[in-house]
Protein backbone atom coordinates (compact mmCIF):
# COMPACT_ATOMS: atom_id res chain seq x y z
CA UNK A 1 195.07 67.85 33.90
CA UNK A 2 192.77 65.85 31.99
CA UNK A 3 189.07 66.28 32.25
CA UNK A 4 186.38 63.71 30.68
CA UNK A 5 183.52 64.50 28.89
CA UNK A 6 180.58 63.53 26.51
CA UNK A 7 182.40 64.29 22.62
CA UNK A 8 179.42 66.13 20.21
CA UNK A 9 179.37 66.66 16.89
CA UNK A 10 181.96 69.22 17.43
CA UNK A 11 184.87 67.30 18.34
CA UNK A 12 184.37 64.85 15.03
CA UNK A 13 187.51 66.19 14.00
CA UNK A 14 189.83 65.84 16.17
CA UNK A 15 187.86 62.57 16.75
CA UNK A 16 189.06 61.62 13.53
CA UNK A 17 192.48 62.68 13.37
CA UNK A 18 193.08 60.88 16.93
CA UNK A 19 191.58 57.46 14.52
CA UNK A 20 193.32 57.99 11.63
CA UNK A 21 196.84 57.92 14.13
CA UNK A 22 195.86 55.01 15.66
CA UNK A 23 194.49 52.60 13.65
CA UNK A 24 195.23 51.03 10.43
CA UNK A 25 191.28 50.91 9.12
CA UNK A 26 189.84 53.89 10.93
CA UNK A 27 186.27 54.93 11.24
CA UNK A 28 185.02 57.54 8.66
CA UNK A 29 184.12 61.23 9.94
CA UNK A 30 180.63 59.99 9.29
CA UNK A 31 180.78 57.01 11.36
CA UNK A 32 181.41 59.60 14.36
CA UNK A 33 178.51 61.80 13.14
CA UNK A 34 176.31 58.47 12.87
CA UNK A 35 177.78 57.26 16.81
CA UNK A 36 177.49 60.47 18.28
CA UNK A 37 173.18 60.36 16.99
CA UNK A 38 172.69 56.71 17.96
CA UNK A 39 170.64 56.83 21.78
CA UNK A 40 172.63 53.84 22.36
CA UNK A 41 175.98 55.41 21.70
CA UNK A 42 178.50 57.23 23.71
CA UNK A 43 181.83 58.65 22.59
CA UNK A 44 183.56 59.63 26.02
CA UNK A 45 186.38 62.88 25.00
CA UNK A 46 189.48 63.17 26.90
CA UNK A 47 190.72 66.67 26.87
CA UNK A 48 193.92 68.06 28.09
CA UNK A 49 194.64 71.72 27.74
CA UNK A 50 191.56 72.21 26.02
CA UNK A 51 192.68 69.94 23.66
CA UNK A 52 190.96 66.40 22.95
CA UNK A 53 194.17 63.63 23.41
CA UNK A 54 191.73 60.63 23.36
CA UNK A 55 188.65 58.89 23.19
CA UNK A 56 186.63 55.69 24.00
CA UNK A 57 183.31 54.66 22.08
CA UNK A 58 180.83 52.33 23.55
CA UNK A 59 176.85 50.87 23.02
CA UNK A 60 175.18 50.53 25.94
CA UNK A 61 172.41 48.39 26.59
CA UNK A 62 171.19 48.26 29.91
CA UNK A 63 170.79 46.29 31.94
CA UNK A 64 173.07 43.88 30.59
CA UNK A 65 175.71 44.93 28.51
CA UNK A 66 178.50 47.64 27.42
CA UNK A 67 180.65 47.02 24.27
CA UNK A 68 183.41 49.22 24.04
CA UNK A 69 184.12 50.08 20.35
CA UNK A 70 187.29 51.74 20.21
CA UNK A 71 189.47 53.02 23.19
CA UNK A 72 192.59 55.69 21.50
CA UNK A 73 194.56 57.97 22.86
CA UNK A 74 197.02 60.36 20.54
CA UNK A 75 200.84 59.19 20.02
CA UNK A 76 201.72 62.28 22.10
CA UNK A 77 199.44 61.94 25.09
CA UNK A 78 199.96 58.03 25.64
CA UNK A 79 201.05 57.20 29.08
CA UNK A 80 199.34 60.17 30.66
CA UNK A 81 196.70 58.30 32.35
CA UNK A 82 193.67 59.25 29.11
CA UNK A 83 193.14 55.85 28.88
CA UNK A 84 192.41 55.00 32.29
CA UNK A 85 190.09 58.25 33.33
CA UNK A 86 188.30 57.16 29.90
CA UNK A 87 187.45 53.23 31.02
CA UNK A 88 186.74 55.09 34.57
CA UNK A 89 184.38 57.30 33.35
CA UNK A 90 182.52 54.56 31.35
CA UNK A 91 182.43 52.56 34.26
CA UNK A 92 181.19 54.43 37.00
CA UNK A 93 178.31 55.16 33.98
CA UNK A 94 178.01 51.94 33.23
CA UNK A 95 177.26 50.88 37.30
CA UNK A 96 174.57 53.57 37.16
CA UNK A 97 172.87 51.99 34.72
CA UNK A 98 172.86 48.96 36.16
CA UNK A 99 175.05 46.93 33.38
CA UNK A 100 176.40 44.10 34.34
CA UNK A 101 178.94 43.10 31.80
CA UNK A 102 181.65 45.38 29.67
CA UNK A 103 183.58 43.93 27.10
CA UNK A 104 186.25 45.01 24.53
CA UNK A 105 187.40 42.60 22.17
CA UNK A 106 191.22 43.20 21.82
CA UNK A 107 193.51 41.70 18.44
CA UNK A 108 196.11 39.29 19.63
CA UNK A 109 198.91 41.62 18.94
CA UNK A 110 197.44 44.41 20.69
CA UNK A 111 199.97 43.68 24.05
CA UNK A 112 199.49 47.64 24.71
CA UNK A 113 195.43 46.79 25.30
């Protein structure tokens, strides 16, 4: 089962290794450490087994706006629905605050996004 939560400065590295599988130019361990302090930031965990499989990391500004930063998921968790209890989790937030717009820019060769 996979549960959703707020990531802290605990889970930087597993944060990390989770980047540096799925992206080409990943974010530093720092970068997490400087995301995780930022009021504006959220990193939302996914965690199956008590293991984190995948992450999403937004700036929200209410009222208006949410931009996603990265959405990831492990090679060996993909297709287990991580992705989609992330973005659902961000959303309902996201409502609550009263933001009206969420966007993710996406490369063109990203068909899995």
């Amino acid at each position: 089962m996979i549960l959703i939560r707020n990531a802290d400065v605990n889970d930087i590295e597993a944060l990390f290794e989770i980047e540096t599988l799925c992206f080409e130019k990943p974010w530093s361990m720092d970068a997490f450490s400087r995301t995780l302090a930022n009021l504006s930031a959220r990193i939302y965990a996914a965690e199956e087994d008590g293991n984190i499989c995948g992450y999403v990391s937004c700036y929200m500004m209410p009222p208006y706006e949410c931009q996603i930063g990265n959405v990831a998921v492990h090679p060996d968790f993909r297709r287990h629905g991580a992705a989609g209890k992330l973005l659902a989790a961000l959303i309902k937030d996201s409502k609550e605050l009263g933001i009206e717009e969420i966007n993710l820019e996406v490369r063109p060769l990203n068909t899995g996004a």
